[in-house]
Protein backbone atom coordinates (compact mmCIF):
# COMPACT_ATOMS: atom_id res chain seq x y z
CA UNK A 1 -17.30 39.07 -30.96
CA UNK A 2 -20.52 38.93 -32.33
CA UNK A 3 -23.41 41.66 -33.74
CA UNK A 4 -27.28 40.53 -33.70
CA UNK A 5 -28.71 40.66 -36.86
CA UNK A 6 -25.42 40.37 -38.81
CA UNK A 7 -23.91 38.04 -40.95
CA UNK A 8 -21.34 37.84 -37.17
CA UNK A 9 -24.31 36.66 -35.24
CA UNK A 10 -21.92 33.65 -34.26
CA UNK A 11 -19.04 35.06 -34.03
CA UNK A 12 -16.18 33.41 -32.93
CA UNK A 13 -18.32 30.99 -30.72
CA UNK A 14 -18.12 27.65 -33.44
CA UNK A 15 -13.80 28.34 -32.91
CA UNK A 16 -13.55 29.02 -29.48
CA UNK A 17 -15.76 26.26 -28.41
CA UNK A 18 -14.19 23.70 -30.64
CA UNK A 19 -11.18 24.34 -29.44
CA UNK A 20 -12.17 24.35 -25.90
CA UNK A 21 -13.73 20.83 -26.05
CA UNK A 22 -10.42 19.82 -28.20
CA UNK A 23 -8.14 20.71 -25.60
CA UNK A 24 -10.41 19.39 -23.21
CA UNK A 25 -10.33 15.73 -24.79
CA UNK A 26 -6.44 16.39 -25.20
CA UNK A 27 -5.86 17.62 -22.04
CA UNK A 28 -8.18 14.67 -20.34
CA UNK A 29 -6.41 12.01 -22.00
CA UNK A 30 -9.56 10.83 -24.13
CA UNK A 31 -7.65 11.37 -27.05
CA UNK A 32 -3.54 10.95 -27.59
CA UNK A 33 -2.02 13.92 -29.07
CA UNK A 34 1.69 14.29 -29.12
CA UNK A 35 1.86 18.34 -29.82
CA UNK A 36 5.62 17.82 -30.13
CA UNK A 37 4.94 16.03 -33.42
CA UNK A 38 4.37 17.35 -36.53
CA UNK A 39 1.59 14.69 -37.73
CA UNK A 40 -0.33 14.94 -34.77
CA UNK A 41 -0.71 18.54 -34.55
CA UNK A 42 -1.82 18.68 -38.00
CA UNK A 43 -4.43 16.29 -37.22
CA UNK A 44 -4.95 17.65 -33.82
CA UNK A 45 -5.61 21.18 -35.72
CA UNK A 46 -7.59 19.70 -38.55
CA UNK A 47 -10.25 17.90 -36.50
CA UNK A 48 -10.71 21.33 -34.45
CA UNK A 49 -11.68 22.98 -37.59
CA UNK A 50 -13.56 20.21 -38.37
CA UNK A 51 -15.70 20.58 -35.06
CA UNK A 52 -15.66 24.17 -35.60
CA UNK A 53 -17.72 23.73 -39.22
CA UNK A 54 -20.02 21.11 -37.17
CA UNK A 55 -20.45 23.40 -34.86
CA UNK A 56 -21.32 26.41 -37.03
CA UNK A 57 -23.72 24.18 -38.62
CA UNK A 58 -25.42 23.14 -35.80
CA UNK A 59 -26.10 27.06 -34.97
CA UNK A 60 -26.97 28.29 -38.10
CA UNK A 61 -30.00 25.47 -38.08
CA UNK A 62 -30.73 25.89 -34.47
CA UNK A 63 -30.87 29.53 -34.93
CA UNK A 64 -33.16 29.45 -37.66
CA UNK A 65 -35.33 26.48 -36.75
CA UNK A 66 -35.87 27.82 -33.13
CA UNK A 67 -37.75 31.21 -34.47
CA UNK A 68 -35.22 33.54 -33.55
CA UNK A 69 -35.65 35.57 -36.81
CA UNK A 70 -39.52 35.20 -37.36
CA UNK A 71 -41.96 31.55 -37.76
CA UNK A 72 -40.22 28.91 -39.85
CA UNK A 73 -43.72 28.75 -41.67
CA UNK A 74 -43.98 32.75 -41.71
CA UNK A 75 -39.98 32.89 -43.60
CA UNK A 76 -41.00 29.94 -46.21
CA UNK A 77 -38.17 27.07 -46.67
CA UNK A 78 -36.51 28.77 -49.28
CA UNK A 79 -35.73 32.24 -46.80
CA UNK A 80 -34.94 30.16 -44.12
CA UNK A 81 -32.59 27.90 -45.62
CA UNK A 82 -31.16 31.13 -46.98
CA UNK A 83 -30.59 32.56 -43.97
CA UNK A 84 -29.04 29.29 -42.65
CA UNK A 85 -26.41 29.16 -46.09
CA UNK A 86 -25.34 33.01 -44.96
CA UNK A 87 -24.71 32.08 -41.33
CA UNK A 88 -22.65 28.92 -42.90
CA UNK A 89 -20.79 31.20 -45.03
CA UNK A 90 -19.80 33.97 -42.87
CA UNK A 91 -18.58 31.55 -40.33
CA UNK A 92 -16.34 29.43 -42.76
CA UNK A 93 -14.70 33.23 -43.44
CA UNK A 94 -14.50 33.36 -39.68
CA UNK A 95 -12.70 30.05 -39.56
CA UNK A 96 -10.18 30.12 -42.71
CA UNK A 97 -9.24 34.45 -41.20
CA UNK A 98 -8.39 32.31 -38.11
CA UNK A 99 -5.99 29.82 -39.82
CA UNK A 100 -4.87 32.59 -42.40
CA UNK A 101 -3.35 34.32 -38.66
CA UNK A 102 -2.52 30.92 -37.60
CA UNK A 103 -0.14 30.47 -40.05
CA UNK A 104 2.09 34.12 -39.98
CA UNK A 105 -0.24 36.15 -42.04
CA UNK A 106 -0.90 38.53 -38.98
CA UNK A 107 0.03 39.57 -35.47
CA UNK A 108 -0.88 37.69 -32.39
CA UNK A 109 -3.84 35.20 -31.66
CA UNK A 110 -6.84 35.45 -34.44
CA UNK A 111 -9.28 34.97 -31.61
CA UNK A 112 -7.70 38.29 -29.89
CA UNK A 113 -7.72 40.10 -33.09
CA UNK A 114 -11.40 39.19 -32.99
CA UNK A 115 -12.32 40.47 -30.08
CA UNK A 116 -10.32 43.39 -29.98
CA UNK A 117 -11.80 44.69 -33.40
CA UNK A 118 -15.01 43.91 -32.25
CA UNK A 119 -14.34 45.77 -28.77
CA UNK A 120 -12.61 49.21 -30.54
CA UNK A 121 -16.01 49.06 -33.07
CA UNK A 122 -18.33 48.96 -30.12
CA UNK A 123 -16.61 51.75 -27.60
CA UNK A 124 -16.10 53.81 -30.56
CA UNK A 125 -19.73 53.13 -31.69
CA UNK A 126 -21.15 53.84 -28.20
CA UNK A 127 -18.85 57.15 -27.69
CA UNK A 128 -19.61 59.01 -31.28
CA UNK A 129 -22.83 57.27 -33.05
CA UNK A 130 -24.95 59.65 -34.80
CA UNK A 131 -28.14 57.71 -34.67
CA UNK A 132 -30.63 59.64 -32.64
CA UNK A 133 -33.27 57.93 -30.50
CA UNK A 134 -36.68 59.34 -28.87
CA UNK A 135 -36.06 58.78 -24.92
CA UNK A 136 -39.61 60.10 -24.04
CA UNK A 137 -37.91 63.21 -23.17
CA UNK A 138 -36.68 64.40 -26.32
CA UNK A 139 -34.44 63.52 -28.74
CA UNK A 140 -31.23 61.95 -28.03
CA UNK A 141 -28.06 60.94 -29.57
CA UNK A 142 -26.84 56.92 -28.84
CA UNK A 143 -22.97 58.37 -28.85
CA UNK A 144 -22.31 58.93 -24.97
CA UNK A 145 -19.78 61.57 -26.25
CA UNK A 146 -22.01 63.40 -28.87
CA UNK A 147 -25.07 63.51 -26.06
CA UNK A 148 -22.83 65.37 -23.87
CA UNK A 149 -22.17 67.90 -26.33
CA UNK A 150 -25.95 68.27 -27.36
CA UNK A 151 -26.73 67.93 -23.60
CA UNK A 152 -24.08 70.86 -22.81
CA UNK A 153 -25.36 72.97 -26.05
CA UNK A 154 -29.38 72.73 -25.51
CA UNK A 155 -29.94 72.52 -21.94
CA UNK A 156 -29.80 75.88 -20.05
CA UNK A 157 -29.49 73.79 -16.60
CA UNK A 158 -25.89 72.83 -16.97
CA UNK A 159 -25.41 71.02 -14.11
CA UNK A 160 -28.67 68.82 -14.77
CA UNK A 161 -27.38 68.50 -18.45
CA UNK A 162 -23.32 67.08 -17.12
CA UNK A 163 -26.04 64.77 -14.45
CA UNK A 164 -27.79 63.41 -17.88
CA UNK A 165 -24.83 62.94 -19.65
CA UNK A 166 -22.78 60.83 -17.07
CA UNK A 167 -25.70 59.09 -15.49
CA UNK A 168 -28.54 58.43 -18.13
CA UNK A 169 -29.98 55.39 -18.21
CA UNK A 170 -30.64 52.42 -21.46
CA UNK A 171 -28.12 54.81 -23.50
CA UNK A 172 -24.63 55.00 -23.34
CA UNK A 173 -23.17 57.29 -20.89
CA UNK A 174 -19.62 59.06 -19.85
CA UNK A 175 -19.75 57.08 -17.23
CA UNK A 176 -19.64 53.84 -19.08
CA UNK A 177 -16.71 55.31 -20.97
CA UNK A 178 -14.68 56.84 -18.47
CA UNK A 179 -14.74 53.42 -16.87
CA UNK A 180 -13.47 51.59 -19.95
CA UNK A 181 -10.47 53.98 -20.03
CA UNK A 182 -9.90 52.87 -16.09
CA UNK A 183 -9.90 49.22 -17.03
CA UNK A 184 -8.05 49.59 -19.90
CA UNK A 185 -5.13 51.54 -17.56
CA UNK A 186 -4.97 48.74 -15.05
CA UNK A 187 -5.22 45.54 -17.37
CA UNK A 188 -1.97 47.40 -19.24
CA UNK A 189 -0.13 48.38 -15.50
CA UNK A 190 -0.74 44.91 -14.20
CA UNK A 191 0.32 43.33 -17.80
CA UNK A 192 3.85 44.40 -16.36
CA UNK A 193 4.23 42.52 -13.11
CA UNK A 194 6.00 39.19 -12.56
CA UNK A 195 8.38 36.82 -11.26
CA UNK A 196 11.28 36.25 -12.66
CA UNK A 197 12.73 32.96 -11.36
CA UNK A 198 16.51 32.03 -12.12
CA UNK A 199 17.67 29.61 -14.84
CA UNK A 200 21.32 28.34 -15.58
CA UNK A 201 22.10 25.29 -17.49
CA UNK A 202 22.71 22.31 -15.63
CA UNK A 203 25.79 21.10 -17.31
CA UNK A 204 27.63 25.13 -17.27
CA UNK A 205 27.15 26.29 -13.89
CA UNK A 206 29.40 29.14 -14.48
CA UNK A 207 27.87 30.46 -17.18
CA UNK A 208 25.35 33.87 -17.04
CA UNK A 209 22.24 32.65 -15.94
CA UNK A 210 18.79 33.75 -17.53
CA UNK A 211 15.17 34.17 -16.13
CA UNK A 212 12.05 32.22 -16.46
CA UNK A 213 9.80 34.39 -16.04
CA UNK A 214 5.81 34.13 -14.74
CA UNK A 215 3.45 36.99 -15.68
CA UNK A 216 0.48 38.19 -12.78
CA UNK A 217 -1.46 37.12 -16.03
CA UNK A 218 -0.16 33.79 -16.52
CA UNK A 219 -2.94 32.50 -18.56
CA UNK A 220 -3.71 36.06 -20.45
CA UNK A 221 -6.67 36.53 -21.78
CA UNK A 222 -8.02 32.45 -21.89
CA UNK A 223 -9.73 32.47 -18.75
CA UNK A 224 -12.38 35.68 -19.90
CA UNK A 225 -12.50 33.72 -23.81
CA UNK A 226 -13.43 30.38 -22.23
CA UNK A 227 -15.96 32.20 -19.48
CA UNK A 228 -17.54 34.68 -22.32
CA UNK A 229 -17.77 31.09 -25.02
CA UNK A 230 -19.52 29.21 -21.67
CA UNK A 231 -21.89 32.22 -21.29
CA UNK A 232 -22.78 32.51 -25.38
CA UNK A 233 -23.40 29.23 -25.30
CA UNK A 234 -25.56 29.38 -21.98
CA UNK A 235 -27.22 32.46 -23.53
CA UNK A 236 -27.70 30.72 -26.90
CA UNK A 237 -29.47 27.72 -25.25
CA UNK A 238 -31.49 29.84 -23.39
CA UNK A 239 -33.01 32.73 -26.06
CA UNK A 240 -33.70 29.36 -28.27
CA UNK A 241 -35.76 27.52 -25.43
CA UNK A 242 -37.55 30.62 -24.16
CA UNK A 243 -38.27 31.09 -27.72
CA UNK A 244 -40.40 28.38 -28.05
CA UNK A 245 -41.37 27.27 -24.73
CA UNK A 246 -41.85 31.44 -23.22
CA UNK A 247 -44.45 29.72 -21.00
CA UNK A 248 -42.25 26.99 -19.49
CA UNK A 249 -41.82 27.07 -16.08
CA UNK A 250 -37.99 25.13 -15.98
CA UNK A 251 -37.14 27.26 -18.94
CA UNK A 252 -37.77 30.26 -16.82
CA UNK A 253 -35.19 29.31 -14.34
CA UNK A 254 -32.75 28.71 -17.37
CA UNK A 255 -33.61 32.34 -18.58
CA UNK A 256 -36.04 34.86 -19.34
CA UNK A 257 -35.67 37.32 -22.21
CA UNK A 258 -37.01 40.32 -23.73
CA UNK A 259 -36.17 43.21 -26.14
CA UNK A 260 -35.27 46.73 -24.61
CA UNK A 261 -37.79 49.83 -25.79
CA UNK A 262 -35.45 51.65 -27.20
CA UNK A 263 -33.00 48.82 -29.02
CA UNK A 264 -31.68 49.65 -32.10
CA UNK A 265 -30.19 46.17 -32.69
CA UNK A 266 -32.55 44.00 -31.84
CA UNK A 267 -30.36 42.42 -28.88
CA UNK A 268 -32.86 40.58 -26.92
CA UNK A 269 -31.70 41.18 -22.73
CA UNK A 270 -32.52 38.29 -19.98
CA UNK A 271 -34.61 40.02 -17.60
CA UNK A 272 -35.09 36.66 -15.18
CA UNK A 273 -33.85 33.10 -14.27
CA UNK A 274 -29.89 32.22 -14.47
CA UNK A 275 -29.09 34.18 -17.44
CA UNK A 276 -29.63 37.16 -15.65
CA UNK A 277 -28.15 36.82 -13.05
CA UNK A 278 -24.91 36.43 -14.78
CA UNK A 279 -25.18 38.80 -17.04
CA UNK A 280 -23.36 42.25 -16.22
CA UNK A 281 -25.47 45.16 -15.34
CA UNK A 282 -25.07 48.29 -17.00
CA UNK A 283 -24.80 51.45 -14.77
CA UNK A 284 -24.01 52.19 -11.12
CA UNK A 285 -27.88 52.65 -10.87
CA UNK A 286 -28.36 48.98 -11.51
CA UNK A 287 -25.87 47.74 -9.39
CA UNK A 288 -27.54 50.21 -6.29
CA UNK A 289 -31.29 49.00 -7.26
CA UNK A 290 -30.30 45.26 -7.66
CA UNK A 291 -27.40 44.37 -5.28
CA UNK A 292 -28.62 40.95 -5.02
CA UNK A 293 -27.60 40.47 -9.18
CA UNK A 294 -24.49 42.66 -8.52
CA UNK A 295 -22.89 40.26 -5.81
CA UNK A 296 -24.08 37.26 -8.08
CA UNK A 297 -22.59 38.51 -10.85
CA UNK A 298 -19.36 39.15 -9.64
CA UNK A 299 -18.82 35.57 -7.76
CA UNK A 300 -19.94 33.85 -10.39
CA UNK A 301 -16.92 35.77 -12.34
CA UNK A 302 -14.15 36.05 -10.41
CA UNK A 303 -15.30 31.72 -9.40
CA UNK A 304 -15.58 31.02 -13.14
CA UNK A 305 -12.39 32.78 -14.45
CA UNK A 306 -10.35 31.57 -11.39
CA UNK A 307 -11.67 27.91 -12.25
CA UNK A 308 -10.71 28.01 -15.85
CA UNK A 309 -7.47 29.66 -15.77
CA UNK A 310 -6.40 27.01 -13.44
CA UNK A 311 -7.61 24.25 -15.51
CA UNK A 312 -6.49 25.83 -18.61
CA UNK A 313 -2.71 25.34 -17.11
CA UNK A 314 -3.74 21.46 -17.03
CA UNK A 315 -4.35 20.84 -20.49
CA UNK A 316 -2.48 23.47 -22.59
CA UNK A 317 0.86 22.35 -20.82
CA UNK A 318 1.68 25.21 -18.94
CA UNK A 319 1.53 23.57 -15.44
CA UNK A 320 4.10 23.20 -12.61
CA UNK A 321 4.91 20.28 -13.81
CA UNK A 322 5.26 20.77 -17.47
CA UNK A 323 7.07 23.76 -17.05
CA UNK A 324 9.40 21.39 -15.31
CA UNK A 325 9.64 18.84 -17.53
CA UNK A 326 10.30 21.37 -20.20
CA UNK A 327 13.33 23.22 -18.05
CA UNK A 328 14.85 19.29 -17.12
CA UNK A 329 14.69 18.70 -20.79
CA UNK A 330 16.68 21.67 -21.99
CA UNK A 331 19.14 20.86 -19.55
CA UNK A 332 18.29 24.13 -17.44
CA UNK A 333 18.21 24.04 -13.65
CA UNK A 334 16.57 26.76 -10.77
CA UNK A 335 19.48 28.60 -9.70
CA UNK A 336 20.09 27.18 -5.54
CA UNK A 337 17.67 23.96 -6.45
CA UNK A 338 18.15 20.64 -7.77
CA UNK A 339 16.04 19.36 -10.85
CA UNK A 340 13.98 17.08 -8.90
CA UNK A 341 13.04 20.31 -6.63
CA UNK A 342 12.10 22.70 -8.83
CA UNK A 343 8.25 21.75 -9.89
CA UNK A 344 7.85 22.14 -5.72
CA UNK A 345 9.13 25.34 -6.32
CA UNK A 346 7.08 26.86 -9.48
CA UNK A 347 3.86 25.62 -7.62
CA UNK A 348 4.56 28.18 -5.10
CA UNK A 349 4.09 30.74 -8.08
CA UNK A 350 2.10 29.51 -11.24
CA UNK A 351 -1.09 28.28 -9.41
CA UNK A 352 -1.29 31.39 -7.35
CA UNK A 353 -0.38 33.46 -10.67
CA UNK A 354 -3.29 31.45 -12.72
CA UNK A 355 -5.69 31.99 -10.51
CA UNK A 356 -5.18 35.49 -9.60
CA UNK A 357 -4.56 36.44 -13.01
CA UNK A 358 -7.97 34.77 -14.12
């Protein structure tokens, strides 16, 4: 959830990494946090925004320092720390939105929210943007939706004009969009299948029982956040190196990057080294005149997501055996097993659940 050349170029990366290396630290042991009391959650919560405004420091300079908007020398000091006080600012908004949702002022997880709104701006962008760019063969609008109708209205070749539309390349196509609606349809079918494994309390045997159940997405959307915040990071790293080492030979493998003709945003591309190759290619086109990137690509995230989502279940709680420990402490028992049984029992289900859901 962030927009090159905007007062979001961080985005939510400062939050989400912060609290991935909290949890982390929790999760590991480095650091004792009791969640189930009040005083350490509050401090638990306050050092994560307190890494989170490190963090966002850290960028702002490193952006800025590392040339990514022009020469240090070229800007003057008083530009450049400028630009670094904006980046500050907008990300301090970034992090008191997230603890205004935190708190009950909102629905559901801030970081969601986030990337949602920035997800809706940029398929609606992409379908019905006026902004018209010069291809080399005319003329075209960037909406994928508002080039078909031009495409269908000026061309006399129709079926070359529908070919354009749904296949043209460096724009946004029909294609593109007809494939977010497909994903879209499957992530909410699949959001509807799981297990639901039989509770009673221990103590009432007779009593109606009730279900505990374990979504296909166990770990919802935390594997992609923690896989895209790894990647922005990796990216990050990368633009900054290549920006001032572009003839580095180690910094090549890391990444190579350049700006697309016909950008309108200024969103610099990896076109070499490991940044590319896990970076997601962009028509059916690519994935036919690169296979080699294609197969890459999607190992390295179905591996990555897999990976997360089942250490994710380590150190938010949400394991076999917390889940366990949690039912045994409410006095609730798996209907047909004893108490001591049933962690055997939900590893059968949540590990499998974790890592096919990431």
């Amino acid at each position: 959830a962030s927009n090159k050349g905007t007062l979001m170029e961080l985005g939510i990366s400062p939050i989400v990494t912060s609290g991935l290396v909290m949890q982390l630290l929790a999760g590991s042991k480095i650091i004792d946090v009791d969640q189930g009391t009040k005083e350490d959650k509050t401090l638990f919560q306050g050092a994560q925004k307190l890494l989170g405004i490190l963090i966002t420091i850290g960028e702002s300079v490193a952006y800025v320092l590392s040339g990514m908007y022009g020469d240090v020398k070229d800007l003057g000091a008083g530009n450049a720390i400028l630009i670094i006080v904006q980046l500050f600012t907008s990300g301090i908004i970034v992090i008191c939105l997230d603890e205004l949702l935190q708190k009950g002022y909102g629905i559901g997880s801030a970081i969601s929210l986030f990337i949602a709104t920035n997800v809706c701006e940029s398929i609606v962008w992409k379908s019905f943007s006026p902004t018209t760019i010069n291809t080399g063969r005319g003329t075209e609008f960037e909406g994928a939706l508002v080039a078909l109708f031009q495409l269908m209205i000026t061309k006399t070749d129709k079926v070359r004009a529908l070919q354009e539309a749904f296949y043209r390349q460096n724009l946004p196509n029909v294609t593109n969009l007809l494939a977010t609606v497909l994903v879209f349809v499957l992530v909410v079918y699949f959001q509807g299948f799981q297990v639901e494994l039989p509770i009673t309390p221990a103590k009432s045997k007779g009593m109606a029982g009730q279900f505990y159940p374990i979504k296909l997405f166990y770990t919802s959307n935390m594997p992609i956040i923690l896989q895209t915040a790894l990647v922005s990071n990796l990216y990050f790293i990368s633009q900054i190196l290549y920006k001032r080492y572009p003839e580095n030979i180690i910094i090549h493998i890391l990444g190579r990057w350049e700006e697309p003709e016909m950008s309108v945003s200024g969103q610099m591309r990896p076109v070499g080294g490991i940044a590319y190759y896990i970076s997601p290619l962009n028509s059916f086109a690519e994935i036919v005149s690169d296979p080699v990137h294609a197969l890459l690509y999607i190992i390295f995230i179905l591996a990555s997501c897999a990976l997360f989502s089942k250490t994710w279940i380590q150190v938010s709680g949400t394991s076999a055996s917390d889940v366990s420990k949690q039912l045994r402490d409410q006095q609730m028992v798996m209907k047909g097993f004893r108490a001591s049984s049933m962690q055997r029992e939900l590893n059968r289900y949540i590990p499998t659940a974790a890592a096919f859901g990431g």
